[in-house]
Protein backbone atom coordinates (compact mmCIF):
# COMPACT_ATOMS: atom_id res chain seq x y z
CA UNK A 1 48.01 1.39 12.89
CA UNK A 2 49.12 4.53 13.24
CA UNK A 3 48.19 5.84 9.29
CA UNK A 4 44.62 4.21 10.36
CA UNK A 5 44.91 6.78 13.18
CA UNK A 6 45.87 9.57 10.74
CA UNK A 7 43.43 8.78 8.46
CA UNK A 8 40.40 8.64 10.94
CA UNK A 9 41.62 12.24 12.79
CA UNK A 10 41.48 13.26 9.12
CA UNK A 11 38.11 12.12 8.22
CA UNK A 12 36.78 12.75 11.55
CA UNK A 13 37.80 16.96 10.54
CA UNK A 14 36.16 16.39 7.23
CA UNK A 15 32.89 15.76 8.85
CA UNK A 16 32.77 18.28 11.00
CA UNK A 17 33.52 21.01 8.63
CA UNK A 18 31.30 19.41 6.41
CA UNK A 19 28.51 19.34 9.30
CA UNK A 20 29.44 22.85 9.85
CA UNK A 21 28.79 24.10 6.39
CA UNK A 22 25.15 22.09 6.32
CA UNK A 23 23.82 23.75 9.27
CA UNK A 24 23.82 27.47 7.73
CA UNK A 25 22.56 25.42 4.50
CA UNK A 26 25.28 25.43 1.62
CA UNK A 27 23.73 23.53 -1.48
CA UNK A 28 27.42 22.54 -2.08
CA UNK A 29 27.19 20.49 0.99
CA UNK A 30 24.17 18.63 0.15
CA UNK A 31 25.77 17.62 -3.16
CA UNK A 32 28.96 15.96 -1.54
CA UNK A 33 27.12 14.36 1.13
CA UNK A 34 24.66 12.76 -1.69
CA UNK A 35 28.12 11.71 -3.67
CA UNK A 36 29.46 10.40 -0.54
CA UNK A 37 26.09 8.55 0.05
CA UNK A 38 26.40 6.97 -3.17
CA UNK A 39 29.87 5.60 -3.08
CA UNK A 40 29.03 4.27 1.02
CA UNK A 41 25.57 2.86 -0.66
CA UNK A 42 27.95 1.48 -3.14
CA UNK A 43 30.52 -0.05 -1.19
CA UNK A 44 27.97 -1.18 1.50
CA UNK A 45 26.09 -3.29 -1.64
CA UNK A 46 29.56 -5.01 -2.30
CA UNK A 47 30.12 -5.75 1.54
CA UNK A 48 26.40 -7.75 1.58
CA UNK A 49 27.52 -10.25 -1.32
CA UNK A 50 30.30 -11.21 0.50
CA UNK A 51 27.62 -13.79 2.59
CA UNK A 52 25.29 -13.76 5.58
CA UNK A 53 27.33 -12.62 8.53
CA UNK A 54 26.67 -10.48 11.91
CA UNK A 55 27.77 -7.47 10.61
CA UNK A 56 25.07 -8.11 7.15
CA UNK A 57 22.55 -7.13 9.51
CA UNK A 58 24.18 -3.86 10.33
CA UNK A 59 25.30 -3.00 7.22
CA UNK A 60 21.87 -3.22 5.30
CA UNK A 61 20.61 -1.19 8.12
CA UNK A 62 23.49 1.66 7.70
CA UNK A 63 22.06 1.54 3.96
CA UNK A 64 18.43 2.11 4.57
CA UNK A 65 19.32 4.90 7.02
CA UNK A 66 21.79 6.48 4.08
CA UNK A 67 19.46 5.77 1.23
CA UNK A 68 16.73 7.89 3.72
CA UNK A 69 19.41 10.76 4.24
CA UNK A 70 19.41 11.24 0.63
CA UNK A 71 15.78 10.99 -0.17
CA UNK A 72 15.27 13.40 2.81
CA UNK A 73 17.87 16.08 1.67
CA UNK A 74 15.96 16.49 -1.65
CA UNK A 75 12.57 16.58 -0.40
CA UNK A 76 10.55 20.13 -0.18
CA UNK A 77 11.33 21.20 2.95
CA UNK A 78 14.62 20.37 2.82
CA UNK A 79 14.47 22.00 -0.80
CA UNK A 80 13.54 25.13 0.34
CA UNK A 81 15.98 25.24 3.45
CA UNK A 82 19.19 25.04 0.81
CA UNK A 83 18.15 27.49 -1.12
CA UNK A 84 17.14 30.23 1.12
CA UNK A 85 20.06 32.59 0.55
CA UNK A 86 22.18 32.97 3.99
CA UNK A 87 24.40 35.34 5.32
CA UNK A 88 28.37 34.37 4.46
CA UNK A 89 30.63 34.62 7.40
């Protein structure tokens, strides 16, 4: 229980430095969160041939909203917001 702990503090700092970095618009960024999309689109595909089950429901959901993150990161807008050059601080 208390590595679970550890583990979730640690993943729980990941994100927000990763969050952190995306707002000012590192390209960097985008490409781990699209890797990390990936492997939770991947794991998430194993989890719905396990059988029909409450938690299917939420699951496919959580993979449509992922599969939209990515498709959203790489569209033109988006595009042009990662590679405007920003100030480094």
């Amino acid at each position: 229980m208390v590595v679970a702990l550890e583990i979730g503090l640690i993943l729980i700092a990941l994100d927000i430095f990763i969050l952190l970095k995306l707002r000012p618009g590192r390209n960097w960024v985008r490409v781990v969160l699209t890797v990390l999309g990936v492997l939770s689109i991947l794991s998430g595909l194993s989890g719905l041939t396990q059988g029909f089950r409450v938690g299917t429901i939420f699951s496919a959901i959580s993979l449509v909203m992922v599969i939209a993150a990515i498709v959203f990161m790489y569209k033109a807008p988006a595009k042009a917001y990662f590679s405007t050059p920003t100030p480094q601080y």
